[in-house]
C-alpha atoms as a PDB file:
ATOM      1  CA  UNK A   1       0.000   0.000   0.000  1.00  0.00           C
ATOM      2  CA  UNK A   2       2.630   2.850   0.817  1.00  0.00           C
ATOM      3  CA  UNK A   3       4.763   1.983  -2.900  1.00  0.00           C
ATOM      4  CA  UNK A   4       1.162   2.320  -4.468  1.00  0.00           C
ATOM      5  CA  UNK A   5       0.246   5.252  -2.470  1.00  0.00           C
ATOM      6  CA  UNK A   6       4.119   7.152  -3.410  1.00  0.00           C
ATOM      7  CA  UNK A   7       2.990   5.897  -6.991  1.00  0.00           C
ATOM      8  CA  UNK A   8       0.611   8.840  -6.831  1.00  0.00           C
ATOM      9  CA  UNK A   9       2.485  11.362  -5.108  1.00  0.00           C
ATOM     10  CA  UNK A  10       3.064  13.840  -7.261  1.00  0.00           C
ATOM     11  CA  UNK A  11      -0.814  14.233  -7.431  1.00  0.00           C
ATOM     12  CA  UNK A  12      -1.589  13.319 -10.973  1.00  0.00           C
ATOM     13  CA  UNK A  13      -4.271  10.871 -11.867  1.00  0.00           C
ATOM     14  CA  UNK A  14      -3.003   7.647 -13.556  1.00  0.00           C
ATOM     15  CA  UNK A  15      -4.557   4.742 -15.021  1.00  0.00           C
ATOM     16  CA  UNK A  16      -4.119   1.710 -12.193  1.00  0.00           C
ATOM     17  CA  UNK A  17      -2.328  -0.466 -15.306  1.00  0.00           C
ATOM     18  CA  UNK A  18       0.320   2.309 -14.695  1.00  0.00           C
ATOM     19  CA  UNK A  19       0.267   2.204 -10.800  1.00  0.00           C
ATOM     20  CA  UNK A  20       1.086  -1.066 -11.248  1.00  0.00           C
ATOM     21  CA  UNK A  21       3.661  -1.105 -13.292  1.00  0.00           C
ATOM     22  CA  UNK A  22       5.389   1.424 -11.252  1.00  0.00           C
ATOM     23  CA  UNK A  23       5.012  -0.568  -7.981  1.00  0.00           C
ATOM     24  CA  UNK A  24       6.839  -3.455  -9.992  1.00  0.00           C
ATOM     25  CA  UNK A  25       9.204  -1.294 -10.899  1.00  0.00           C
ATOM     26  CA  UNK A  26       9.985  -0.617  -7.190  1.00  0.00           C
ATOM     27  CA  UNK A  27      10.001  -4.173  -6.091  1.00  0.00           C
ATOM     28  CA  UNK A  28      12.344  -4.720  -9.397  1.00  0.00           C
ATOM     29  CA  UNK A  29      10.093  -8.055  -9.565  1.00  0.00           C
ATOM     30  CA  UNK A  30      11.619 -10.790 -11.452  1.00  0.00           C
ATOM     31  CA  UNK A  31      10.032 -12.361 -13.997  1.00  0.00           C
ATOM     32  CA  UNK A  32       9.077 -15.764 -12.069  1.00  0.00           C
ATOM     33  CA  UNK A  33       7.781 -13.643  -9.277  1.00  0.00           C
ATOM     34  CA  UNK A  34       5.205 -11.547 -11.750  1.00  0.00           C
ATOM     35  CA  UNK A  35       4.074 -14.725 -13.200  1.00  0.00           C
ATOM     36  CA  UNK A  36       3.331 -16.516 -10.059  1.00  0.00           C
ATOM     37  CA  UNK A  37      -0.062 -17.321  -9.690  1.00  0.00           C
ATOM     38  CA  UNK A  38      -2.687 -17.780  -7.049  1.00  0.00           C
ATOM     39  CA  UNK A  39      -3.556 -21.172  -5.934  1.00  0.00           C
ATOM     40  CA  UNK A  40      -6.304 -20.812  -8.574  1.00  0.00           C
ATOM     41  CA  UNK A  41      -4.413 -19.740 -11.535  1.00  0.00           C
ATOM     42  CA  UNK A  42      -6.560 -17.408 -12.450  1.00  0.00           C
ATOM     43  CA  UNK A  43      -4.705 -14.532 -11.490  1.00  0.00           C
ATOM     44  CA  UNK A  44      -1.346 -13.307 -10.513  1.00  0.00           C
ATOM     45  CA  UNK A  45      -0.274 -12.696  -7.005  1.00  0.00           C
ATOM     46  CA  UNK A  46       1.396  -9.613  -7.879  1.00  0.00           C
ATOM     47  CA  UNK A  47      -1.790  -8.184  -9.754  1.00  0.00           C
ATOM     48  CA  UNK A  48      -4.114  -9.123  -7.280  1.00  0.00           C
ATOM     49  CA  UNK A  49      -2.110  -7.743  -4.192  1.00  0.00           C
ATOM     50  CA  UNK A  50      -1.859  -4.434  -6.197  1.00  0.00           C
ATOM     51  CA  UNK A  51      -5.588  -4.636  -6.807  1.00  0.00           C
ATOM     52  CA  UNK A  52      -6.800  -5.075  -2.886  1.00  0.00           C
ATOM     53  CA  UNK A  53      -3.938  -2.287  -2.136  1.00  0.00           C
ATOM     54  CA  UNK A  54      -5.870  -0.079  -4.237  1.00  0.00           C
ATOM     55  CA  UNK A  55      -9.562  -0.895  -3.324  1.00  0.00           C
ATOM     56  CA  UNK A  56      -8.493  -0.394   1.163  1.00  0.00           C
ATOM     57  CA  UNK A  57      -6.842   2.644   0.052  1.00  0.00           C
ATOM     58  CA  UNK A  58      -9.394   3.718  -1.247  1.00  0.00           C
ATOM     59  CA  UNK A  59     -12.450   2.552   1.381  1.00  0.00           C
ATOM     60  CA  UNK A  60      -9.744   4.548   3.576  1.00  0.00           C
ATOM     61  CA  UNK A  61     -10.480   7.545   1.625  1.00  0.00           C
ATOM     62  CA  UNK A  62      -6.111   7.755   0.950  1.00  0.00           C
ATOM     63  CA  UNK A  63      -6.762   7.606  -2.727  1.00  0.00           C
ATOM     64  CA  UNK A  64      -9.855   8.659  -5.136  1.00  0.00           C
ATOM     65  CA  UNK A  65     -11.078   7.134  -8.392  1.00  0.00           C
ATOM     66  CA  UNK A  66     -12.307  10.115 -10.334  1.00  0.00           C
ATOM     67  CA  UNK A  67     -12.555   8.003 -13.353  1.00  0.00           C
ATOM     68  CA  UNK A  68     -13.154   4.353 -13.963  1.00  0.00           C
ATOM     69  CA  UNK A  69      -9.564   3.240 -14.296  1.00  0.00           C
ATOM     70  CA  UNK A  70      -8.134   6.347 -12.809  1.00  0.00           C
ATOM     71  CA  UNK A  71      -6.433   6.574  -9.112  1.00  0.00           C
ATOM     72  CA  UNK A  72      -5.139  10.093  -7.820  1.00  0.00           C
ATOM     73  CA  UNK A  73      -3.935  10.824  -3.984  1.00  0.00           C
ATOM     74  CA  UNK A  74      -6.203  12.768  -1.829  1.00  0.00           C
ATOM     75  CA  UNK A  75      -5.027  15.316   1.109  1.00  0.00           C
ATOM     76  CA  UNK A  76      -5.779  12.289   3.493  1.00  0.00           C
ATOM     77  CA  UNK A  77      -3.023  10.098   1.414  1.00  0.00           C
ATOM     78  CA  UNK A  78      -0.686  13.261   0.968  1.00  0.00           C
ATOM     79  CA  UNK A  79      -0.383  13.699   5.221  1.00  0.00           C
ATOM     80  CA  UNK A  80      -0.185   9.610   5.416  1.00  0.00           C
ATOM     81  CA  UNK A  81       3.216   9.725   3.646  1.00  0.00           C
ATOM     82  CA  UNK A  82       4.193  12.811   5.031  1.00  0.00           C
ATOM     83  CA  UNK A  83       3.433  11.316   8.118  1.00  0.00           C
ATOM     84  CA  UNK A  84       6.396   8.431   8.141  1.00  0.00           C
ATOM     85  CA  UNK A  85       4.314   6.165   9.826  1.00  0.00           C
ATOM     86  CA  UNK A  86       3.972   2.530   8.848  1.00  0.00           C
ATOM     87  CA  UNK A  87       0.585   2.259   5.785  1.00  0.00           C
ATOM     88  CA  UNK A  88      -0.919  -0.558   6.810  1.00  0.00           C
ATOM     89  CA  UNK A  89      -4.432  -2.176   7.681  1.00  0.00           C
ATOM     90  CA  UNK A  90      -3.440  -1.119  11.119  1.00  0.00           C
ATOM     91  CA  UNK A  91      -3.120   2.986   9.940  1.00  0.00           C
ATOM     92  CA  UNK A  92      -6.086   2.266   7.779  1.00  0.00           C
ATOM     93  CA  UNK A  93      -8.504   1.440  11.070  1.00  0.00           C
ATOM     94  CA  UNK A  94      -7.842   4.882  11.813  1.00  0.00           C
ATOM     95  CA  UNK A  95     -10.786   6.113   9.308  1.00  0.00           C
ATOM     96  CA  UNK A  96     -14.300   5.402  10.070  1.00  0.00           C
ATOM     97  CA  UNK A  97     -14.883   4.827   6.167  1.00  0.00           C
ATOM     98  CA  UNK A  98     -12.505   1.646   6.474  1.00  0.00           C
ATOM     99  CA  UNK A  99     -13.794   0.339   9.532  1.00  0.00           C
ATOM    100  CA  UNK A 100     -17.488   0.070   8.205  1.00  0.00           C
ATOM    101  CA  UNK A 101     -15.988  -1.177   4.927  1.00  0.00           C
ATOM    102  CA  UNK A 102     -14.139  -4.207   6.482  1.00  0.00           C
ATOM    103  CA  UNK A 103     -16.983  -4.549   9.508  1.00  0.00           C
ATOM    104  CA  UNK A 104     -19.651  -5.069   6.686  1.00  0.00           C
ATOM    105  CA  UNK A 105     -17.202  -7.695   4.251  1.00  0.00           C
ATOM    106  CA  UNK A 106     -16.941  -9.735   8.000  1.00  0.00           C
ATOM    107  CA  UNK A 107     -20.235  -9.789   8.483  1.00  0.00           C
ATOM    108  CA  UNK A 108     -21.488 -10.463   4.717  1.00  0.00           C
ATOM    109  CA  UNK A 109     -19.902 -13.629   5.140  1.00  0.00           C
ATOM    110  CA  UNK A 110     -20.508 -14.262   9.193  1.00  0.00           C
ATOM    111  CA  UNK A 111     -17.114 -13.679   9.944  1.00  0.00           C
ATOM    112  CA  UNK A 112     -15.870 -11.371  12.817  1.00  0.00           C
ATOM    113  CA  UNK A 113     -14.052  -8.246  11.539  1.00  0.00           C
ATOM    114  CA  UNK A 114     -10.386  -9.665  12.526  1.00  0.00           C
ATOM    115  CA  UNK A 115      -8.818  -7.471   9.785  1.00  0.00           C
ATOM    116  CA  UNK A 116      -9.198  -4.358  12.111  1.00  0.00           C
ATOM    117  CA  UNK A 117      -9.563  -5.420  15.793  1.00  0.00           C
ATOM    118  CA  UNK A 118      -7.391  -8.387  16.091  1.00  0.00           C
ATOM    119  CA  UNK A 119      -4.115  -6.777  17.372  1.00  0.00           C
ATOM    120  CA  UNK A 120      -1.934 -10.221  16.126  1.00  0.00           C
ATOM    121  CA  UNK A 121      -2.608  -9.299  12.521  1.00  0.00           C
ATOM    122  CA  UNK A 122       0.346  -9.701  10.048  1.00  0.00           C
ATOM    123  CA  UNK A 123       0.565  -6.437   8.734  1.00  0.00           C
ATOM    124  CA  UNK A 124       4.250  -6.612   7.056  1.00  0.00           C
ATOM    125  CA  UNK A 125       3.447  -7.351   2.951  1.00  0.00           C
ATOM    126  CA  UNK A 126       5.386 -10.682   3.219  1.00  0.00           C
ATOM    127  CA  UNK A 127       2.853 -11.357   5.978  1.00  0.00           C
ATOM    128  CA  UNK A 128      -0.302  -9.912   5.117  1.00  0.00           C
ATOM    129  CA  UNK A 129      -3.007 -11.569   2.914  1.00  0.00           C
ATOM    130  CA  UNK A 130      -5.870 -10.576   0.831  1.00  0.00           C
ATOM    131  CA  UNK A 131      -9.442 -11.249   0.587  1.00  0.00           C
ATOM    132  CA  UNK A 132      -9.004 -12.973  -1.975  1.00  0.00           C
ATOM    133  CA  UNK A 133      -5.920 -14.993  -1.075  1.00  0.00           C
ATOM    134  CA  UNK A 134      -7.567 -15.771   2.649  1.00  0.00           C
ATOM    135  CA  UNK A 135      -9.947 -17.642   0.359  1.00  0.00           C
ATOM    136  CA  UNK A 136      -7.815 -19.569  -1.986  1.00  0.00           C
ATOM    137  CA  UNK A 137      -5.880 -20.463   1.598  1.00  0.00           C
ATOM    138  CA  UNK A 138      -8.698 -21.776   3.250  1.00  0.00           C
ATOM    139  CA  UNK A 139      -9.874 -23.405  -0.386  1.00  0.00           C
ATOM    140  CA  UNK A 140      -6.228 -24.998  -0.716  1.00  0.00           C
ATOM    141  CA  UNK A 141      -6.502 -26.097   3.445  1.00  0.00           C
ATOM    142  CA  UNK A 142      -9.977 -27.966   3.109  1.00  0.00           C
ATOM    143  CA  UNK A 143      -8.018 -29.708  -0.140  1.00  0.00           C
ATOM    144  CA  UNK A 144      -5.567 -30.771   1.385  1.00  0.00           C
ATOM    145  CA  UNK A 145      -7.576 -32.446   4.241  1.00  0.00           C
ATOM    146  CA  UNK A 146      -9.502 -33.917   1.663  1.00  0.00           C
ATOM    147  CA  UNK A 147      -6.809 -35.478   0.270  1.00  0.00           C
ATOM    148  CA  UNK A 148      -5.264 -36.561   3.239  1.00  0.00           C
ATOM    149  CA  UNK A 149      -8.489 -38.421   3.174  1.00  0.00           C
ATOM    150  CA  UNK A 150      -8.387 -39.774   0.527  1.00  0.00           C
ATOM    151  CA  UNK A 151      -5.414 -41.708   0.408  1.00  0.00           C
ATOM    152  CA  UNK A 152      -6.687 -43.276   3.945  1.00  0.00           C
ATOM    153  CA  UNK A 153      -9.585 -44.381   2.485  1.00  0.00           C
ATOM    154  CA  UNK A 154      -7.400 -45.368  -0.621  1.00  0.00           C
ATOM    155  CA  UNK A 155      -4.926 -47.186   1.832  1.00  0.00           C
ATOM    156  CA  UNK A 156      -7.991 -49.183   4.093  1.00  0.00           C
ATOM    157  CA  UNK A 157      -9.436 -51.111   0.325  1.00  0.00           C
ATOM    158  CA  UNK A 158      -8.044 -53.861  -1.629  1.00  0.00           C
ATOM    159  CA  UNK A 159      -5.429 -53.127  -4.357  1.00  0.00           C
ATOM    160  CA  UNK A 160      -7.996 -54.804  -7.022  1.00  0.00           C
ATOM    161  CA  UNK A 161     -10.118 -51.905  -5.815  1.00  0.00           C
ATOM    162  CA  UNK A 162      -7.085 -49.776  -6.402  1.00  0.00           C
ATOM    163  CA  UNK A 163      -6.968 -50.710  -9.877  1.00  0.00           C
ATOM    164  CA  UNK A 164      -9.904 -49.607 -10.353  1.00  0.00           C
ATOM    165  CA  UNK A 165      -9.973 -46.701  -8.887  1.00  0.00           C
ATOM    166  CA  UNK A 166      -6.659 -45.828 -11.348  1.00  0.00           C
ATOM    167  CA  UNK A 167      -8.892 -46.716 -14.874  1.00  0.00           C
ATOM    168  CA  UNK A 168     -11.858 -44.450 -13.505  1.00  0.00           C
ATOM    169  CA  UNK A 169      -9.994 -41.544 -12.843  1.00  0.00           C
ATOM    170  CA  UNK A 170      -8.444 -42.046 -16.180  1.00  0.00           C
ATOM    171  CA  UNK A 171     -11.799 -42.371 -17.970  1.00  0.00           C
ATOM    172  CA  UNK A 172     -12.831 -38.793 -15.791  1.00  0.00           C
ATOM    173  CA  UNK A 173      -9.766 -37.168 -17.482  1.00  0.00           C
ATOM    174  CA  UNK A 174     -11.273 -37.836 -21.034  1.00  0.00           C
ATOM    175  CA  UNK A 175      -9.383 -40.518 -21.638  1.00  0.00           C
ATOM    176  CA  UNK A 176     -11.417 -42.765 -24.710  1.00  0.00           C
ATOM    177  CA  UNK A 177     -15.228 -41.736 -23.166  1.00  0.00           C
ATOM    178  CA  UNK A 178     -17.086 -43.810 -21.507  1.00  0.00           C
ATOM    179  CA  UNK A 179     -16.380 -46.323 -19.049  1.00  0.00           C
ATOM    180  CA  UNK A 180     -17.791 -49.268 -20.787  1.00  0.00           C
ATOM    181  CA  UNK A 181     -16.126 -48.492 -23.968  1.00  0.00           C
ATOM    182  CA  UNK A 182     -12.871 -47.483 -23.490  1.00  0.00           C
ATOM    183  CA  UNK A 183     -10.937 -48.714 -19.856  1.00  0.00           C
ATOM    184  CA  UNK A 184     -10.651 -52.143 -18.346  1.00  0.00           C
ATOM    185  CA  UNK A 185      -8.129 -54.027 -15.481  1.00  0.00           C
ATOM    186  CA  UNK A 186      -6.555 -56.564 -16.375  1.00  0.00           C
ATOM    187  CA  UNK A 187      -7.351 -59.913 -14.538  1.00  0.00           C
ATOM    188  CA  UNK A 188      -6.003 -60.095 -11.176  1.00  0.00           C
ATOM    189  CA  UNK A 189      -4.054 -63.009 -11.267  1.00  0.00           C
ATOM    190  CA  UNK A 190      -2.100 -62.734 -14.776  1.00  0.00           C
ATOM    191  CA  UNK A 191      -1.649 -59.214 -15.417  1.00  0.00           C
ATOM    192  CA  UNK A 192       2.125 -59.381 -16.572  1.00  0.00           C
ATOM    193  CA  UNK A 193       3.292 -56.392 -14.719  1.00  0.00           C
ATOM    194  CA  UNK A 194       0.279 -54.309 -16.217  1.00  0.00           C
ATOM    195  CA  UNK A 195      -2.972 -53.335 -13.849  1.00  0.00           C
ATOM    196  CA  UNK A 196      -5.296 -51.551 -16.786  1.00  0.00           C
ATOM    197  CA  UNK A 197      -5.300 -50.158 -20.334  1.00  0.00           C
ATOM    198  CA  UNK A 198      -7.409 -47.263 -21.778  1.00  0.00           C
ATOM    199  CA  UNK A 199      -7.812 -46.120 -24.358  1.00  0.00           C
ATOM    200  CA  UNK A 200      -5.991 -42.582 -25.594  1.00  0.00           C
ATOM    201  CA  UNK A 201      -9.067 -41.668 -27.173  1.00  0.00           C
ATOM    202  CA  UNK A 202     -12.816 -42.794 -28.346  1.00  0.00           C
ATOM    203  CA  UNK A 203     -10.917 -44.511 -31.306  1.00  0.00           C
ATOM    204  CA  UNK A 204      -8.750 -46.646 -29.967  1.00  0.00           C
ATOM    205  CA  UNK A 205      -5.920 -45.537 -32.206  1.00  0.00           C
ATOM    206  CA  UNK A 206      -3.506 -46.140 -29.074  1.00  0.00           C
ATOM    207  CA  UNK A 207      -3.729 -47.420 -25.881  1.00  0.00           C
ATOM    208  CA  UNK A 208      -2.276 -46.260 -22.538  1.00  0.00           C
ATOM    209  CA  UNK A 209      -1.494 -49.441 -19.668  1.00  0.00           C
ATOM    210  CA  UNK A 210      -1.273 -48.650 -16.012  1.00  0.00           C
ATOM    211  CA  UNK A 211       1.099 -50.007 -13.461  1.00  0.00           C
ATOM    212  CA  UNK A 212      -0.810 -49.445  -9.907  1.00  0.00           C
ATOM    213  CA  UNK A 213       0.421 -49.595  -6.420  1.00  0.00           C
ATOM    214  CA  UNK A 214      -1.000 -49.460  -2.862  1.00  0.00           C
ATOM    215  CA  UNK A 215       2.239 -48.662  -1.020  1.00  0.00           C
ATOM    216  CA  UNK A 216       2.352 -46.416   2.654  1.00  0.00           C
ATOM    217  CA  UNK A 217       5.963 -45.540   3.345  1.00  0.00           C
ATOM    218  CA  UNK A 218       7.428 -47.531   0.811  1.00  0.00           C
ATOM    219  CA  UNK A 219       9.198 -45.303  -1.957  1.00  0.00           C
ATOM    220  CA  UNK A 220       8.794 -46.710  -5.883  1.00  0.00           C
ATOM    221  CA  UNK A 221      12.489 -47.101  -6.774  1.00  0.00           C
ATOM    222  CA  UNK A 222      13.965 -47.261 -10.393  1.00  0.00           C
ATOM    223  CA  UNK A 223      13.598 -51.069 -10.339  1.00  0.00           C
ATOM    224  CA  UNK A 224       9.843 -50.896 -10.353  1.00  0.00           C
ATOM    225  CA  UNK A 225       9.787 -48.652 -13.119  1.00  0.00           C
ATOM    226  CA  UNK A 226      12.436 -50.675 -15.238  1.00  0.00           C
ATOM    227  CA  UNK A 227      10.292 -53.893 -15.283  1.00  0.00           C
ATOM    228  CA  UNK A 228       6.996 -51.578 -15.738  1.00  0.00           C
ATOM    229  CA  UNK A 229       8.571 -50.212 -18.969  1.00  0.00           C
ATOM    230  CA  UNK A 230       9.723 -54.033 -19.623  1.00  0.00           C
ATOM    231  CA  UNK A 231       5.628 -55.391 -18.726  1.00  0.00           C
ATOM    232  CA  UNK A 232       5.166 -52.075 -22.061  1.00  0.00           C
ATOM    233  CA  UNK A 233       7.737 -54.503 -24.138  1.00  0.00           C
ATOM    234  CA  UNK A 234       5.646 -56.893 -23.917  1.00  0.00           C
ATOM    235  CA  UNK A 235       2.389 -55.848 -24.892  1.00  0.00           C
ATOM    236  CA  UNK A 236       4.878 -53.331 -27.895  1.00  0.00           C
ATOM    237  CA  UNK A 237       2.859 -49.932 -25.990  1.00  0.00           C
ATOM    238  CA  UNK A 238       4.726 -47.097 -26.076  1.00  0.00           C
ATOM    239  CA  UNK A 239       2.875 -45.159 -23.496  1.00  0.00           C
ATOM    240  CA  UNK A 240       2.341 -46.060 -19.475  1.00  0.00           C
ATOM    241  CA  UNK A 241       1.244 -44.355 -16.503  1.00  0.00           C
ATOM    242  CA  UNK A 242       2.606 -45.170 -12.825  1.00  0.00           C
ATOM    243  CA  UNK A 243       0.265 -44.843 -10.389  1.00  0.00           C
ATOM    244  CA  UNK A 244       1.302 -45.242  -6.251  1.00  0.00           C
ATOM    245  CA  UNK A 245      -0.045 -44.091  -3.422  1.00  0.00           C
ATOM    246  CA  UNK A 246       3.708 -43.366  -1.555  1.00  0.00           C
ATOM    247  CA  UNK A 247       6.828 -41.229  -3.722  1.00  0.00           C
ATOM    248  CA  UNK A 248       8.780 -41.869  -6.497  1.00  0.00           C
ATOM    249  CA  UNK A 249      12.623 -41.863  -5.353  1.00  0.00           C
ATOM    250  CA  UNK A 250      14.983 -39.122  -8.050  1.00  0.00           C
ATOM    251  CA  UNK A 251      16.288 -42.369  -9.703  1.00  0.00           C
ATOM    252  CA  UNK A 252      12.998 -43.072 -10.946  1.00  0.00           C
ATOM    253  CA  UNK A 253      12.144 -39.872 -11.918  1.00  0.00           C
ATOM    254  CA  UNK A 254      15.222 -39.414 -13.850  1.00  0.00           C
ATOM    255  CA  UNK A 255      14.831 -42.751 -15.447  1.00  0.00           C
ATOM    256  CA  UNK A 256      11.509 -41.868 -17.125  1.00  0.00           C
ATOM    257  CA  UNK A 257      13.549 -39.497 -18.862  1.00  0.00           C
ATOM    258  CA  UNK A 258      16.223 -41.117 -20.288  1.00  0.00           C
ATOM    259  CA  UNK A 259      13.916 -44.162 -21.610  1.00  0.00           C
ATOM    260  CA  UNK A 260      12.323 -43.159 -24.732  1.00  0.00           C
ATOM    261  CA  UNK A 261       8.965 -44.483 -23.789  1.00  0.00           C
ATOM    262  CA  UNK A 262       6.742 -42.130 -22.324  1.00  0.00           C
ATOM    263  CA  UNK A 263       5.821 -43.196 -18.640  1.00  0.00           C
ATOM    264  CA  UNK A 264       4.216 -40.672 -16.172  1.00  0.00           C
ATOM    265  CA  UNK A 265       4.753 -41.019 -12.555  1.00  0.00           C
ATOM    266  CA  UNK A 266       1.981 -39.874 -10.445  1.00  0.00           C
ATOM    267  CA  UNK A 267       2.605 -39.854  -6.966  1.00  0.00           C
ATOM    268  CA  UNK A 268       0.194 -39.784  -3.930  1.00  0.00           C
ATOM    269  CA  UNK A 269      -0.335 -36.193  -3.469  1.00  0.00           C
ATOM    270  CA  UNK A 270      -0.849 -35.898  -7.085  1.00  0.00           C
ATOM    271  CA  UNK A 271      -2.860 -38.772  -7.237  1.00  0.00           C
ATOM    272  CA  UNK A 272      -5.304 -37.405  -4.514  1.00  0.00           C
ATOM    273  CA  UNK A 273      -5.213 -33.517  -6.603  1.00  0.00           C
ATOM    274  CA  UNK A 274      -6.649 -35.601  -9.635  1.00  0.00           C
ATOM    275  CA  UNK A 275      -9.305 -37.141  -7.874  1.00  0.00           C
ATOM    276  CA  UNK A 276     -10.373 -34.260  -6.714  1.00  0.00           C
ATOM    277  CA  UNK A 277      -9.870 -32.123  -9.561  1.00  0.00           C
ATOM    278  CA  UNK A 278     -12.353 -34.744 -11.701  1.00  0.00           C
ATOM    279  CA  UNK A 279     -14.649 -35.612  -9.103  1.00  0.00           C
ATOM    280  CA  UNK A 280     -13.647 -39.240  -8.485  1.00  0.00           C
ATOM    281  CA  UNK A 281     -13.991 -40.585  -4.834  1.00  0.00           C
ATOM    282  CA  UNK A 282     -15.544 -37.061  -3.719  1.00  0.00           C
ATOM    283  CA  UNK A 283     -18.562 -34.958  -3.698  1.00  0.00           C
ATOM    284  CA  UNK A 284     -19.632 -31.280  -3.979  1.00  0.00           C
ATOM    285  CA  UNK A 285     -21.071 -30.031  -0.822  1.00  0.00           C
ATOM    286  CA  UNK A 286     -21.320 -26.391  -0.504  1.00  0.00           C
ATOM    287  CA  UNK A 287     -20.544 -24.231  -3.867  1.00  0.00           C
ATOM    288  CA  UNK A 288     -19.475 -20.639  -2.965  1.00  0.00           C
ATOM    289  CA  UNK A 289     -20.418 -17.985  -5.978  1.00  0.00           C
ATOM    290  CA  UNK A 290     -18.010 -14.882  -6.217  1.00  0.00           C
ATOM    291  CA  UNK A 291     -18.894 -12.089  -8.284  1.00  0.00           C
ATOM    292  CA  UNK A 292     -16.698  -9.309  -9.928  1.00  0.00           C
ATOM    293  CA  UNK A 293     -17.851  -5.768 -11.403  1.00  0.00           C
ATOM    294  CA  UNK A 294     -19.177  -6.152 -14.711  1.00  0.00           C
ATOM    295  CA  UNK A 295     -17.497  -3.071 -16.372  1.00  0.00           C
ATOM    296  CA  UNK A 296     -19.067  -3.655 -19.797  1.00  0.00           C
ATOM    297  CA  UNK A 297     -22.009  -3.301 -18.061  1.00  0.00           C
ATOM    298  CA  UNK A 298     -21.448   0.708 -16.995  1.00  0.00           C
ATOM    299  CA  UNK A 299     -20.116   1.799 -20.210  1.00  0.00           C
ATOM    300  CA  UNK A 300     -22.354   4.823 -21.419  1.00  0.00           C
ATOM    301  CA  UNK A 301     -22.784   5.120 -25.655  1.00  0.00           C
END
């Protein structure tokens, strides 16, 4: 908030796309750190911190949108610098206008206003989070419980049921359609190093097999993955997919790339992101709507 707020100091109104190119020019922002995205992916962190900086300066009356688009300091922002003190949501709880601005977002969603009264609030900008972020936290939190759940559930079933669990969330990725038509397992007691095949696509022009495994602390080593590209000898496929609940140690991860079949390794953490990514093994229970201003929609003729 204070490099946005200096962005303006010299009292002439700029477009925000130029505010924020001038904060990035402070920060001298590398190139990995302005395309780093939110947990969503939708947005970048650096555009949307730069976009909440904007909107609580201006709830807190520091700077004034005369025109859509257009941010310029007021006398209120002018003493704030002037002032030396620290520009944060702390100084912003100063100003009434603020206060009933964050009061009434805590209480739209039943939430107490912590953003002003709770004294432990992070207000460095390594620390501090936005609206928006708080969100995509708590989103990426209840995830990760889910998936922790997941792979317990995963862990307490037979591997058969493992298998195929591994050809359904294939066939939810748009692998070859439907179910009936385009995955199978392979019979339990003579699969020949191979747990399923799918189809690539609705055609059958080429089929994908799947090596699955049920492990808990055991790590899938570079042996495993050897004889699962020799089981894809076998059956001449040029295409697998490892599947394990556990890790894949660095010497089979490097191995995958030095063979010139193609073999993905999916770990357990990825495993459990797919599942719930296509809505295999889970279920939607509460679905949160958040809305944007619709500029298009205040443009005059």
């Amino acid at each position: 908030m204070p490099v946005l707020l200096q962005a303006l100091a010299d009292g002439t109104s700029r477009p925000l796309r130029e505010v924020f190119e001038r904060v990035c020019q402070h920060y001298a922002f590398t190139p990995e750190q302005l395309a780093e995205t939110l947990p969503s992916g939708r947005q970048t962190k650096v555009r949307s911190r730069v976009g909440w900086a904007k909107t609580y300066l201006v709830k807190a009356g520091l700077i004034e949108q005369p025109k859509r688009g257009l941010c310029l300091i007021t006398e209120r922002g002018k003493a704030a610098l002037a002032s030396g003190q620290a520009i944060d949501n702390h100084y912003l709880a100063r100003f009434n206008e603020f206060v009933a601005f964050t009061l009434a977002s805590s209480e739209s969603v039943g939430n107490p206003p912590r953003i002003v009264t709770d004294a432990t609030t992070p207000s460095t900008p390594e620390q501090a989070s936005t609206p928006q972020e708080q969100i995509e936290q708590a989103l990426a939190a209840i995830n990760q419980s889910l998936a922790d759940d997941l792979l317990a559930e995963i862990l307490g079933l037979s591997p058969r049921f493992f298998e195929q669990l591994v050809v359904d969330l294939m066939v939810a990725m748009g692998y070859g359609g439907s179910q009936q038509d385009a995955a199978r397992t392979t019979r339990y007691s003579s699969d020949g190093g191979i747990d399923g095949i799918i189809k690539e696509d609705r055609l059958g022009l080429d089929s994908i097999y799947l090596q699955a495994k049920r492990y808990t602390d055991k790590t899938v080593g570079r042996p495993e993955i050897q004889a699962f590209a020799g089981a894809l000898d076998l059956h001449k496929a040029r295409k697998g997919v490892f599947i394990t609940t556990s890790s894949f140690s660095r010497e089979a991860q490097a191995y995958v790339g030095l063979i010139e079949k193609r073999i993905v390794l999916i770990d357990g953490p990825h495993l459990a992101a797919l599942m719930i990514e296509y809505g295999v093994g889970v279920t939607t229970r509460q679905t949160l709507t958040i809305k944007t201003l619709d500029s298009d929609y205040f443009l005059e003729d």
